[in-house]
PDB file of N, CA and C in Angstrom:
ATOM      1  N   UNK A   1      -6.558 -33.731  -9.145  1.00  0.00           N
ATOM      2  CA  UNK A   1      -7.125 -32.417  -8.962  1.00  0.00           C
ATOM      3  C   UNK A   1      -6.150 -31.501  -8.209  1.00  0.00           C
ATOM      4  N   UNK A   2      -5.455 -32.177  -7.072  1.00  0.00           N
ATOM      5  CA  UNK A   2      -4.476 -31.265  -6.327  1.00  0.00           C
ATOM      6  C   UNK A   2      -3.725 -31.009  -7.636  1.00  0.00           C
ATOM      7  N   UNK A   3      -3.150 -31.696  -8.284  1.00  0.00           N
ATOM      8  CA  UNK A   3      -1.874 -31.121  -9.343  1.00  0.00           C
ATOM      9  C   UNK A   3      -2.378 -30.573 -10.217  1.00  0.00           C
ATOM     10  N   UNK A   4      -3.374 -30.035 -10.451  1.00  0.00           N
ATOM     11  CA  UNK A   4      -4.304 -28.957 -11.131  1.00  0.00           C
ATOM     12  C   UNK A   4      -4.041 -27.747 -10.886  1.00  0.00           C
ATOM     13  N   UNK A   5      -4.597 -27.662  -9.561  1.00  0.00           N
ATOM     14  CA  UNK A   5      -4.402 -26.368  -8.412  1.00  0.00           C
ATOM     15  C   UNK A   5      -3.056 -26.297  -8.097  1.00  0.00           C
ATOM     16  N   UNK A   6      -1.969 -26.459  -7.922  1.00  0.00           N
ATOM     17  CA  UNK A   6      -0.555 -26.603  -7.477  1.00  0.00           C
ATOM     18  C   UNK A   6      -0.447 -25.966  -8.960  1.00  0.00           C
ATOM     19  N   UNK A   7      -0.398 -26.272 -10.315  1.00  0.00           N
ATOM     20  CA  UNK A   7      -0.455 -25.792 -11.447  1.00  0.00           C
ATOM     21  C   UNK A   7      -0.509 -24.680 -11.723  1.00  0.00           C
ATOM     22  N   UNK A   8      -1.806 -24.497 -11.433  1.00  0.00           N
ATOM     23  CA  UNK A   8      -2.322 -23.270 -11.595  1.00  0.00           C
ATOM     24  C   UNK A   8      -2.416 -21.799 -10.835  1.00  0.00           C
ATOM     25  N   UNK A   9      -1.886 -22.769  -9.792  1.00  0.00           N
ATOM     26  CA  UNK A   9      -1.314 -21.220  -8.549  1.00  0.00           C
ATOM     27  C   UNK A   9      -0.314 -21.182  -8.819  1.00  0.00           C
ATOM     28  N   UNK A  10       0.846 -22.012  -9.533  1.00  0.00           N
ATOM     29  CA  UNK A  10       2.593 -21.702  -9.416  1.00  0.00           C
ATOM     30  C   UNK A  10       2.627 -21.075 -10.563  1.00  0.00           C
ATOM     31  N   UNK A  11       1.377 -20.683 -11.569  1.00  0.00           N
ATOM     32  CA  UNK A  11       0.950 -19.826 -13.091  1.00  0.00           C
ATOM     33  C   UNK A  11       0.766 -18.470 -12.136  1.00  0.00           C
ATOM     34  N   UNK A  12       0.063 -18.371 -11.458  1.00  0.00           N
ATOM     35  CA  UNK A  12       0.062 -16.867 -10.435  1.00  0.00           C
ATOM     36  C   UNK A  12       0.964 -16.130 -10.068  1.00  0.00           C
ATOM     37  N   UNK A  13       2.044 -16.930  -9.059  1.00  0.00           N
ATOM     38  CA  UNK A  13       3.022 -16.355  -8.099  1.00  0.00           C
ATOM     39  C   UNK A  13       4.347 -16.631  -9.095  1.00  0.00           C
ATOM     40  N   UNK A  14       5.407 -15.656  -9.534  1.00  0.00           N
ATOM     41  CA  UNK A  14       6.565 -15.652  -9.264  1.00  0.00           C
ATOM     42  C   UNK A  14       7.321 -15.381  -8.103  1.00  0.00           C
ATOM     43  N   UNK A  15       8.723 -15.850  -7.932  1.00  0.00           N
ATOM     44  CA  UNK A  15       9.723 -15.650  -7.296  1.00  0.00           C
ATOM     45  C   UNK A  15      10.045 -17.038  -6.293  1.00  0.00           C
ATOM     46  N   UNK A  16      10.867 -16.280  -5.130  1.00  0.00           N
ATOM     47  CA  UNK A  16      11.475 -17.878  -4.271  1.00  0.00           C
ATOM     48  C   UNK A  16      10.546 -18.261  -3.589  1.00  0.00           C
ATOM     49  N   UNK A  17       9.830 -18.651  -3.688  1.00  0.00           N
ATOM     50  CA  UNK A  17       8.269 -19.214  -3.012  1.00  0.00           C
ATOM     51  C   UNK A  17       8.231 -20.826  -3.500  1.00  0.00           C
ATOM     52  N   UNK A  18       7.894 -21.588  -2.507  1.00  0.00           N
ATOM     53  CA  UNK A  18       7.711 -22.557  -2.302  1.00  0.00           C
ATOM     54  C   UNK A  18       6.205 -22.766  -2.569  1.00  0.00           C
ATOM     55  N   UNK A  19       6.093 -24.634  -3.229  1.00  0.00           N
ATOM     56  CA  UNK A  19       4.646 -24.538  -3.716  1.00  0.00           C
ATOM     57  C   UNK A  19       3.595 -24.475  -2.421  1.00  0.00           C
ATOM     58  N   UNK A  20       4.468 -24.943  -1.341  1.00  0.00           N
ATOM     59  CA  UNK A  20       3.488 -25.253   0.039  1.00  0.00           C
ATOM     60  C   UNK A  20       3.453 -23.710   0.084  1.00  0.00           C
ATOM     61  N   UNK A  21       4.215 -22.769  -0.200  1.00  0.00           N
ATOM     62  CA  UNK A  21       4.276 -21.008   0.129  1.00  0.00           C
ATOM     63  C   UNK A  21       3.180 -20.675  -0.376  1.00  0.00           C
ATOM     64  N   UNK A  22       2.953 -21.184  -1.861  1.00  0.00           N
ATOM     65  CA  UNK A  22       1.728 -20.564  -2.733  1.00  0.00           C
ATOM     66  C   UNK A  22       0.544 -21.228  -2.357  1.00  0.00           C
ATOM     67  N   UNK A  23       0.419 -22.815  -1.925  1.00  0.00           N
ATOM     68  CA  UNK A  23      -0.915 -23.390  -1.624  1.00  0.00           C
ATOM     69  C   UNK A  23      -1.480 -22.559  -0.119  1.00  0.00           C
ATOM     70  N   UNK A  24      -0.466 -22.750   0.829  1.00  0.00           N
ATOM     71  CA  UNK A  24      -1.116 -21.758   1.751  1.00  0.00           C
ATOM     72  C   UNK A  24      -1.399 -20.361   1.979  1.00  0.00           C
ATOM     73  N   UNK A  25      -1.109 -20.255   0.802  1.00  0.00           N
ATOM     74  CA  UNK A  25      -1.600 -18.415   0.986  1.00  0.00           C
ATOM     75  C   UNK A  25      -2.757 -18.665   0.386  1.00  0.00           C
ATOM     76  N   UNK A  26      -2.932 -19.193  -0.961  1.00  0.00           N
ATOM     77  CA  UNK A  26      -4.433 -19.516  -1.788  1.00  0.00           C
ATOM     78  C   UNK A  26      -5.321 -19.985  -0.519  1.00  0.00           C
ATOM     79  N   UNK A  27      -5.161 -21.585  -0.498  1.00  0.00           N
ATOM     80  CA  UNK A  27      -6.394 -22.376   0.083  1.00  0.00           C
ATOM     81  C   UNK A  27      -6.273 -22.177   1.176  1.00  0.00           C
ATOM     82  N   UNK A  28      -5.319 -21.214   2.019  1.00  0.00           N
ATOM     83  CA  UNK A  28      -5.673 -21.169   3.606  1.00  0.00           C
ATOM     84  C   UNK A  28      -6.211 -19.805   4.061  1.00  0.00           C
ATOM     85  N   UNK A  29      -5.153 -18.702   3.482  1.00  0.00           N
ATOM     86  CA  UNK A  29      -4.918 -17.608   3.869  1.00  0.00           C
ATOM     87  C   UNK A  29      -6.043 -17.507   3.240  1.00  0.00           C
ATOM     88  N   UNK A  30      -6.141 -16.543   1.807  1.00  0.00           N
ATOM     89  CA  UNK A  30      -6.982 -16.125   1.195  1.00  0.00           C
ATOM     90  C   UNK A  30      -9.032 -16.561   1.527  1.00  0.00           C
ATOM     91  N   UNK A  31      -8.213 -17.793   0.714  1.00  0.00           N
ATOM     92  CA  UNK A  31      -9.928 -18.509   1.075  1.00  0.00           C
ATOM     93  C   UNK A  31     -10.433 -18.480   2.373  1.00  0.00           C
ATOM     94  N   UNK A  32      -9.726 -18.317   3.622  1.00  0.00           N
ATOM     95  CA  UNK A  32     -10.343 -18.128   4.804  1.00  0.00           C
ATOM     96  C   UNK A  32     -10.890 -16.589   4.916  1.00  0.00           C
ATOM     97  N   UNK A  33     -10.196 -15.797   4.637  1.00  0.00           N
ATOM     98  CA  UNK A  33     -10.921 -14.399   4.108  1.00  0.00           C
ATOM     99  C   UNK A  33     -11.723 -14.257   3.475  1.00  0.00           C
ATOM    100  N   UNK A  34     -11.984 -14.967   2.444  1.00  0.00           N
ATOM    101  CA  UNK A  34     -12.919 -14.867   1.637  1.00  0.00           C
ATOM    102  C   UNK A  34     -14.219 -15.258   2.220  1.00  0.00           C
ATOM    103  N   UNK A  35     -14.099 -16.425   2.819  1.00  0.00           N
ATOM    104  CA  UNK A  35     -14.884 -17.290   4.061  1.00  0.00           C
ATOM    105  C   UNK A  35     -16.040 -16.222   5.087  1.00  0.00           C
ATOM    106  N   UNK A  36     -14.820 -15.255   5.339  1.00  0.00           N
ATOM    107  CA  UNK A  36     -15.142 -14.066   6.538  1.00  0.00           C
ATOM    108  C   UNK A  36     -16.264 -13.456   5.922  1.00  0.00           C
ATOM    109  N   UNK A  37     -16.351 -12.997   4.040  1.00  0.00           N
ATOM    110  CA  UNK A  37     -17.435 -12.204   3.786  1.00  0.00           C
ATOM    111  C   UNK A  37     -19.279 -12.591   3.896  1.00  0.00           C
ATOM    112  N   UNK A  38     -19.802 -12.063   5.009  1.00  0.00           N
ATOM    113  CA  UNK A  38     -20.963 -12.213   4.830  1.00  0.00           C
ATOM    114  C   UNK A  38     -21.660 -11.810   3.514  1.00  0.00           C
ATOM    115  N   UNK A  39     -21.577 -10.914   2.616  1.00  0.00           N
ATOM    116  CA  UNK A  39     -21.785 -11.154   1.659  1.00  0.00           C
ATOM    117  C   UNK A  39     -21.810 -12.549   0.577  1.00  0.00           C
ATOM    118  N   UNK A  40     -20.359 -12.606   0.260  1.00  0.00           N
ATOM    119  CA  UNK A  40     -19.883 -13.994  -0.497  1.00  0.00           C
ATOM    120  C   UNK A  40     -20.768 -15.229   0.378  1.00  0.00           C
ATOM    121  N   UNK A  41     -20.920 -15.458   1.825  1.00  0.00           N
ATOM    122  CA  UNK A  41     -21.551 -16.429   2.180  1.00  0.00           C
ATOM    123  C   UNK A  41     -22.860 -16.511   1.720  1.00  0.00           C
ATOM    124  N   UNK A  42     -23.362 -15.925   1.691  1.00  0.00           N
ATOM    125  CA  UNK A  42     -25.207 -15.397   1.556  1.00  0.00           C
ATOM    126  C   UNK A  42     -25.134 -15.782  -0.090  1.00  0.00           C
ATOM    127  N   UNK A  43     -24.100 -15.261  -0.707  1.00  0.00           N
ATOM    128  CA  UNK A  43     -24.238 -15.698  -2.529  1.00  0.00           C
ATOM    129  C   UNK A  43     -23.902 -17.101  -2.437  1.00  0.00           C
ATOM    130  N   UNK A  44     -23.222 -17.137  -1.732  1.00  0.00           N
ATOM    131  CA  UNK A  44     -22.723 -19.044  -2.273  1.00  0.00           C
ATOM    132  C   UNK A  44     -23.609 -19.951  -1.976  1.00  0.00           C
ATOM    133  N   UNK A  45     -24.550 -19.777  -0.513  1.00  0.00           N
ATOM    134  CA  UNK A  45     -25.517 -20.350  -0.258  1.00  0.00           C
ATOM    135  C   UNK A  45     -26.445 -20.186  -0.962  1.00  0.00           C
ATOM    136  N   UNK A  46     -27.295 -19.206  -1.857  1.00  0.00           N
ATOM    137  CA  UNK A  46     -29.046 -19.119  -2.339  1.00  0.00           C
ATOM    138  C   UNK A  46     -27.931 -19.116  -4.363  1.00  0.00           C
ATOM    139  N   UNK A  47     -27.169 -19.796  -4.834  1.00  0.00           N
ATOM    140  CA  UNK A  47     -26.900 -19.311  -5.885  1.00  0.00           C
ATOM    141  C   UNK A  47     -26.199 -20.810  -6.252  1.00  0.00           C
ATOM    142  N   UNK A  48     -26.056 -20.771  -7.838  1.00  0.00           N
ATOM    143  CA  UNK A  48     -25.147 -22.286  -8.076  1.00  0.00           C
ATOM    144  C   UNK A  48     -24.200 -21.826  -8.254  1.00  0.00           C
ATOM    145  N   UNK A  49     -23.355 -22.995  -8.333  1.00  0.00           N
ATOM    146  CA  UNK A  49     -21.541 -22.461  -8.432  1.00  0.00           C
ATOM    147  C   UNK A  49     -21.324 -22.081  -9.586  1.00  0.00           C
ATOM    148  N   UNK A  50     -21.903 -21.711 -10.825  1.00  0.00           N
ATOM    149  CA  UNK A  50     -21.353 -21.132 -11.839  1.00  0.00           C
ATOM    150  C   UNK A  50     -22.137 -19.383 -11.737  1.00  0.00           C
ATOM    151  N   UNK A  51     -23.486 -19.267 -10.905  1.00  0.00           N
ATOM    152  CA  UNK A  51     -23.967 -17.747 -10.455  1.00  0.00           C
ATOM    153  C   UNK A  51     -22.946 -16.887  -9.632  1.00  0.00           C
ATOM    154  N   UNK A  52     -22.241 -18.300  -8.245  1.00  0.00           N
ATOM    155  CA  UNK A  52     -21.407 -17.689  -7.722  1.00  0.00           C
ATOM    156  C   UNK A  52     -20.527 -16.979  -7.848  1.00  0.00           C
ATOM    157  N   UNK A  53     -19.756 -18.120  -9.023  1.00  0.00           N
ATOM    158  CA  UNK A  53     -18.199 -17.359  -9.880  1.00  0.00           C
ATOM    159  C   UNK A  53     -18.626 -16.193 -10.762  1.00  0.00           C
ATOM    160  N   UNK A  54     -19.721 -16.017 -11.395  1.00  0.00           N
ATOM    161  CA  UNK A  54     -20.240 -14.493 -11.873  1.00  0.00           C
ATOM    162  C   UNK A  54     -20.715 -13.109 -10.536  1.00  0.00           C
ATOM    163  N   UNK A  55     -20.381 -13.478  -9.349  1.00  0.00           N
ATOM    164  CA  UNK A  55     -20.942 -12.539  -8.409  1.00  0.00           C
ATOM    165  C   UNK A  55     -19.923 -11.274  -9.182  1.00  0.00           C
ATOM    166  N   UNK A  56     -20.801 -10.275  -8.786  1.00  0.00           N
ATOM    167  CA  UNK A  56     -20.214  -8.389  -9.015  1.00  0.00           C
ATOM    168  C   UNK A  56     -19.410  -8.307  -7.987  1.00  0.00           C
ATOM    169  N   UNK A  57     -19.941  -9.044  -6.589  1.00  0.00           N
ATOM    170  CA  UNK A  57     -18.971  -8.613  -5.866  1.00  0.00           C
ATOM    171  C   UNK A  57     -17.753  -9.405  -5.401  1.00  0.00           C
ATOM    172  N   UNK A  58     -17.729 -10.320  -5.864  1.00  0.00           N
ATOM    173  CA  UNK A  58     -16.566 -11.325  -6.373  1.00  0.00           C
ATOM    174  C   UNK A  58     -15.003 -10.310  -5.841  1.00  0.00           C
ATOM    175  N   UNK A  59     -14.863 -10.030  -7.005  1.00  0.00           N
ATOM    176  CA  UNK A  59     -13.420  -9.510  -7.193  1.00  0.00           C
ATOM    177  C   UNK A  59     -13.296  -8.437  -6.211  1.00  0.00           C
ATOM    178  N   UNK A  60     -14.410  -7.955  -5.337  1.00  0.00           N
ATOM    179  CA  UNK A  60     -13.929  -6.415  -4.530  1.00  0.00           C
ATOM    180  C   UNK A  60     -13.973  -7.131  -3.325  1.00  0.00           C
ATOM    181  N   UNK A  61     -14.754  -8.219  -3.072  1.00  0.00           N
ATOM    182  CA  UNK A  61     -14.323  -9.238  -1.988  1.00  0.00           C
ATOM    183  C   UNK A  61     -12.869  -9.867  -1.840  1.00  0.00           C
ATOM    184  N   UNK A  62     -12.512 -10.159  -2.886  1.00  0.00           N
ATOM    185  CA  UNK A  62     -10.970 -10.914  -2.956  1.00  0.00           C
ATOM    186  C   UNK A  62     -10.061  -9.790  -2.624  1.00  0.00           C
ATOM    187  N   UNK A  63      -9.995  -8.665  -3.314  1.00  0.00           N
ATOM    188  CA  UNK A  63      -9.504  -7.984  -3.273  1.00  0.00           C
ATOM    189  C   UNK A  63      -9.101  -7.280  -1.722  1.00  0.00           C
ATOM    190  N   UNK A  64     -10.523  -7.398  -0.749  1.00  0.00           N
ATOM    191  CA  UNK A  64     -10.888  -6.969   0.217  1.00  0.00           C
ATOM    192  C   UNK A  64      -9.977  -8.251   0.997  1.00  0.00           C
ATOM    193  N   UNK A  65     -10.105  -9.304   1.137  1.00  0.00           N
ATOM    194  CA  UNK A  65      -9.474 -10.278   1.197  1.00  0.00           C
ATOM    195  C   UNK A  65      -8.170 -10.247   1.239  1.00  0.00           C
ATOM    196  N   UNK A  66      -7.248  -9.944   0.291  1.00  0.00           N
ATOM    197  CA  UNK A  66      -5.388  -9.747   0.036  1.00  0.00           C
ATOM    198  C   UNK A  66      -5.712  -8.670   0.634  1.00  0.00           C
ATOM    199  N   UNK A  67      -6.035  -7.283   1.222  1.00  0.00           N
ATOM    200  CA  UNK A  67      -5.649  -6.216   1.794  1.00  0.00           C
ATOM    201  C   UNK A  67      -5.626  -6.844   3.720  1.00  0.00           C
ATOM    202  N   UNK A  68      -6.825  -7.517   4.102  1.00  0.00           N
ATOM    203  CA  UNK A  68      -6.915  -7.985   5.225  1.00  0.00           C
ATOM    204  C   UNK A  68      -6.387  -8.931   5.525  1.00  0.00           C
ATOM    205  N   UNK A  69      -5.183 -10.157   4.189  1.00  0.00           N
ATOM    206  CA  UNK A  69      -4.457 -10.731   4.902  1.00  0.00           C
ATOM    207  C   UNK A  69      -3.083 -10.284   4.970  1.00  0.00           C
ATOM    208  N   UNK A  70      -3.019  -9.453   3.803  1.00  0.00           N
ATOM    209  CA  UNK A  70      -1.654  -8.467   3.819  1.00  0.00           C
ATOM    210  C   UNK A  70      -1.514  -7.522   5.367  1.00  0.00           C
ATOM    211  N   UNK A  71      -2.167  -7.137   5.609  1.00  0.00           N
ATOM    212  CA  UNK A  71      -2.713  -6.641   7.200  1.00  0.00           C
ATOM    213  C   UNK A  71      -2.503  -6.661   8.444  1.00  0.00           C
ATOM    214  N   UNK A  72      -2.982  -8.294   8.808  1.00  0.00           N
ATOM    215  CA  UNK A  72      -2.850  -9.291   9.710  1.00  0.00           C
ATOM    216  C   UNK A  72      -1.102 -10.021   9.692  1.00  0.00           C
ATOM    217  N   UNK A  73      -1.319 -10.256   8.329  1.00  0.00           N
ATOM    218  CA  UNK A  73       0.632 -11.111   8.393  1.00  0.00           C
ATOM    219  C   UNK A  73       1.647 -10.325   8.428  1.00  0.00           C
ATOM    220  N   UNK A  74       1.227  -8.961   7.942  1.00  0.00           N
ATOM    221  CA  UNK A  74       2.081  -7.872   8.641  1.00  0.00           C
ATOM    222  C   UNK A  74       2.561  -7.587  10.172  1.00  0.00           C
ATOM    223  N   UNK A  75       1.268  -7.860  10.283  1.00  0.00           N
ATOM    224  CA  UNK A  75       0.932  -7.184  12.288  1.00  0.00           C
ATOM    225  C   UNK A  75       1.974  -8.196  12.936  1.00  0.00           C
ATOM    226  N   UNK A  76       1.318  -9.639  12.474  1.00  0.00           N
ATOM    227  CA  UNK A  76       1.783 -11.029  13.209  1.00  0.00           C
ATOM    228  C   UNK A  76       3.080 -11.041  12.909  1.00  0.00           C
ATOM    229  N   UNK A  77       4.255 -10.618  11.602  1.00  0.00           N
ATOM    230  CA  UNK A  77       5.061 -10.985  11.641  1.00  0.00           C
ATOM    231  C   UNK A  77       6.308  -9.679  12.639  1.00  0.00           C
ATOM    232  N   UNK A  78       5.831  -8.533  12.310  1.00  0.00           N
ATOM    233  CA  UNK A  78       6.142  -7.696  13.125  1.00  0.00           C
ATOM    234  C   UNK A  78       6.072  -7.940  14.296  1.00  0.00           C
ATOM    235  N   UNK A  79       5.101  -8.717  15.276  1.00  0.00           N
ATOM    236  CA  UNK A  79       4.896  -9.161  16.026  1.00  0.00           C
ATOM    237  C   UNK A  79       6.089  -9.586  16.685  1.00  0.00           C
ATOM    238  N   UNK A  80       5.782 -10.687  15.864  1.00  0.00           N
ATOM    239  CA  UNK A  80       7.177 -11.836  16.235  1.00  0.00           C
ATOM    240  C   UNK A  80       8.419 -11.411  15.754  1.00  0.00           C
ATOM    241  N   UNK A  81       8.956 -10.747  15.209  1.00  0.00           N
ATOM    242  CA  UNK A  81      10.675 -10.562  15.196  1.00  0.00           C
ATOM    243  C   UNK A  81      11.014  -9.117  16.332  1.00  0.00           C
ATOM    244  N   UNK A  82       9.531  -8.344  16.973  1.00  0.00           N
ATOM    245  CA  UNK A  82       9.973  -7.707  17.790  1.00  0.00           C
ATOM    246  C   UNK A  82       9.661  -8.275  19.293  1.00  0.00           C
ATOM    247  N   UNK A  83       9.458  -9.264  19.214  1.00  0.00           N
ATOM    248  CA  UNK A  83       9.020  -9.375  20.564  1.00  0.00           C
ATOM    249  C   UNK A  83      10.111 -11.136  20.973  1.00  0.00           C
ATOM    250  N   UNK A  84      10.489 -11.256  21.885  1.00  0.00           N
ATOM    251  CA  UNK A  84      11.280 -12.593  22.504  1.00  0.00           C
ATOM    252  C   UNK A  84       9.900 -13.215  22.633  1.00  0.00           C
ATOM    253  N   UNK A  85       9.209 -12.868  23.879  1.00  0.00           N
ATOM    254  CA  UNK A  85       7.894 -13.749  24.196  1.00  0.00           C
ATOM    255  C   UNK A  85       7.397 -14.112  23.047  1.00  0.00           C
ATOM    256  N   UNK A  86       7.019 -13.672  22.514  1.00  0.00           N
ATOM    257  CA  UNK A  86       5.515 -14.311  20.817  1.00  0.00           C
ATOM    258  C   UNK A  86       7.014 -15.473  20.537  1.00  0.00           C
ATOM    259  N   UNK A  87       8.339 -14.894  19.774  1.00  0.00           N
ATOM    260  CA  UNK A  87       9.184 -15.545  19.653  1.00  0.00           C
ATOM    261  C   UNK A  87       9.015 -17.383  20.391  1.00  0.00           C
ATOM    262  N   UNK A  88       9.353 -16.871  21.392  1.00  0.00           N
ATOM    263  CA  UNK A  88       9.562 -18.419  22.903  1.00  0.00           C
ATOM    264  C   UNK A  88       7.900 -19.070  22.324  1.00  0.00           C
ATOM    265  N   UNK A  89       7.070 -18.592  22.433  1.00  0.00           N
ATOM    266  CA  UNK A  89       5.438 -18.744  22.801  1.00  0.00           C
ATOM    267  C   UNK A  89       5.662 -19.962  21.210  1.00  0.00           C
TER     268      UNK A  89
END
């Protein structure tokens, strides 16, 4: 099943990205955002997993999702190449 998913995300992402690059942006980054929507929680709980994957608000969640981790890994990486401390830390 992992070499499914490893598959099928390295079908997503071009360029110099590493597969650990693409699994942790999917199953960590992303899906933990996705995680965050009280919405998406409330559907996944009262719904089956094939109602879920039809939610409307599906895709404006994900979407909502890549803007708030695009966001954050911005902030954090800016973070760290301007600062020594975060750097040392």
């Amino acid at each position: 099943m992992l070499s499914e998913i490893i598959e099928k995300v390295n079908s997503l992402f071009e360029g110099d990205l590493t597969d650990d690059d693409k699994l942790v942006y999917v199953n960590d980054v992303i899906k933990t955002k996705l995680m965050e929507s009280h919405t998406l929680t409330q559907q996944a709980v009262s719904n089956s997993k094939e109602q879920f994957a039809n939610s409307p608000d599906l895709n404006a969640e994900l979407f909502n999702a890549i803007m708030d981790a695009l966001a954050a890994h911005t902030s954090m990486s800016k973070q760290a190449l301007d600062s020594k401390k975060v750097q040392g830390g």
